[in-house]
Protein backbone atom coordinates (compact mmCIF):
# COMPACT_ATOMS: atom_id res chain seq x y z
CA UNK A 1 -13.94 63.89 -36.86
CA UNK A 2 -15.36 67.25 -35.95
CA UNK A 3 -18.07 68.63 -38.84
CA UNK A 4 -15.74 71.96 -38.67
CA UNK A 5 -13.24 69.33 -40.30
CA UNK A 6 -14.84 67.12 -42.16
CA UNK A 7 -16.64 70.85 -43.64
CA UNK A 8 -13.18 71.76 -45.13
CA UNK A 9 -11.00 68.73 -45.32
CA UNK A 10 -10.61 68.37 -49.17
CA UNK A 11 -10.28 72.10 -49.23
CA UNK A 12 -6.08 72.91 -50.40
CA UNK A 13 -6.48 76.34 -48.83
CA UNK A 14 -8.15 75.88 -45.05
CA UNK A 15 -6.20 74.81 -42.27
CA UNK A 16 -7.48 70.92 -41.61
CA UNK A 17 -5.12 68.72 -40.10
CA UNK A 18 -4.77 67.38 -36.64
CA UNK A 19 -2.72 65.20 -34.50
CA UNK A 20 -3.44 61.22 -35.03
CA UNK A 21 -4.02 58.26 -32.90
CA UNK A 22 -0.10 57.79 -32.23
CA UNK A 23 0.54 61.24 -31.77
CA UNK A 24 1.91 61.58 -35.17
CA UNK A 25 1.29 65.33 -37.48
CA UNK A 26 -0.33 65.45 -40.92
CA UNK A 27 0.15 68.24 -43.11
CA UNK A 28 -3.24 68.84 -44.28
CA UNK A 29 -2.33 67.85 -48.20
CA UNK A 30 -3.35 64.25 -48.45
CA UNK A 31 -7.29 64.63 -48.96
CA UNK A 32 -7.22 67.10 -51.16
CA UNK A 33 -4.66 65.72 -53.31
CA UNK A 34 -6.33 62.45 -53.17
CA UNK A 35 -9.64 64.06 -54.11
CA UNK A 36 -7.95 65.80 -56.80
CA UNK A 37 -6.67 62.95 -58.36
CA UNK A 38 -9.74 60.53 -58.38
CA UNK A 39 -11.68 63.43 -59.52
CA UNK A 40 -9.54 62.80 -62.79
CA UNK A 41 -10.44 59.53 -63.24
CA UNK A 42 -13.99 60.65 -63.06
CA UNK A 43 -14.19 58.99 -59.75
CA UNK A 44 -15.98 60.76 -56.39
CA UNK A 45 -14.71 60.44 -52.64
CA UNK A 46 -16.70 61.42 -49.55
CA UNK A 47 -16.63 60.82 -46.01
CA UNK A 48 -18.97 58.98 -43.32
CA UNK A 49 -18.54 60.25 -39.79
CA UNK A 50 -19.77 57.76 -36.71
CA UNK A 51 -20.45 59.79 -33.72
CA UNK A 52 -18.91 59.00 -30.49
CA UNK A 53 -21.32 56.14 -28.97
CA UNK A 54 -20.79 53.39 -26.06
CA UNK A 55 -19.77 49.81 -26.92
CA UNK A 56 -21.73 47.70 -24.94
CA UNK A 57 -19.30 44.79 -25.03
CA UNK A 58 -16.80 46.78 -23.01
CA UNK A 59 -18.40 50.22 -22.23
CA UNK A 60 -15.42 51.47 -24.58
CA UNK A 61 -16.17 54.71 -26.68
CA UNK A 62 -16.50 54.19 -30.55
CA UNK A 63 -16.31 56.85 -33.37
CA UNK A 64 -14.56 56.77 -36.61
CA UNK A 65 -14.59 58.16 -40.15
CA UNK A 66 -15.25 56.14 -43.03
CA UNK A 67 -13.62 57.09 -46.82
CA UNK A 68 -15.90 55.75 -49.60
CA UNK A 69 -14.64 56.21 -52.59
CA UNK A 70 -16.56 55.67 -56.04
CA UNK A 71 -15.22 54.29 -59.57
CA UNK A 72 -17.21 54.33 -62.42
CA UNK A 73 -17.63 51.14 -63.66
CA UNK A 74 -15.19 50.33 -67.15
CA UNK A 75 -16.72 50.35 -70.45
């Protein structure tokens, strides 16, 4: 995921979507929305990029983004 991005994607207003893997189009709503809504269960979401590296298996290129997202534990 490019930092320019990953910068603004749980941002409602900025412009953040892009075309996925199967050449299918977002809309650009689902993060924030999701962030909104686990920010009301007192919950946090963030993001963990992996820059573009070399498999050495298969010489294949690997990147990816990673969504952690954080519960507080029930009392």
């Amino acid at each position: 995921m490019p930092k320019s991005i990953k910068d603004n994607i749980f941002s409602p207003t900025l412009a953040t979507t892009t075309v996925g893997t199967s050449g299918e189009k977002g809309t650009g709503y689902g993060m924030p929305i999701a962030k909104l809504f686990l920010e009301n269960y007192n919950a946090k979401i963030a993001l963990e990029t992996k820059l573009e590296s070399k498999n050495e298996i298969n010489n294949n290129s690997l990147s990816g983004t990673k969504v952690i997202i954080d519960f507080k534990k029930a009392a």
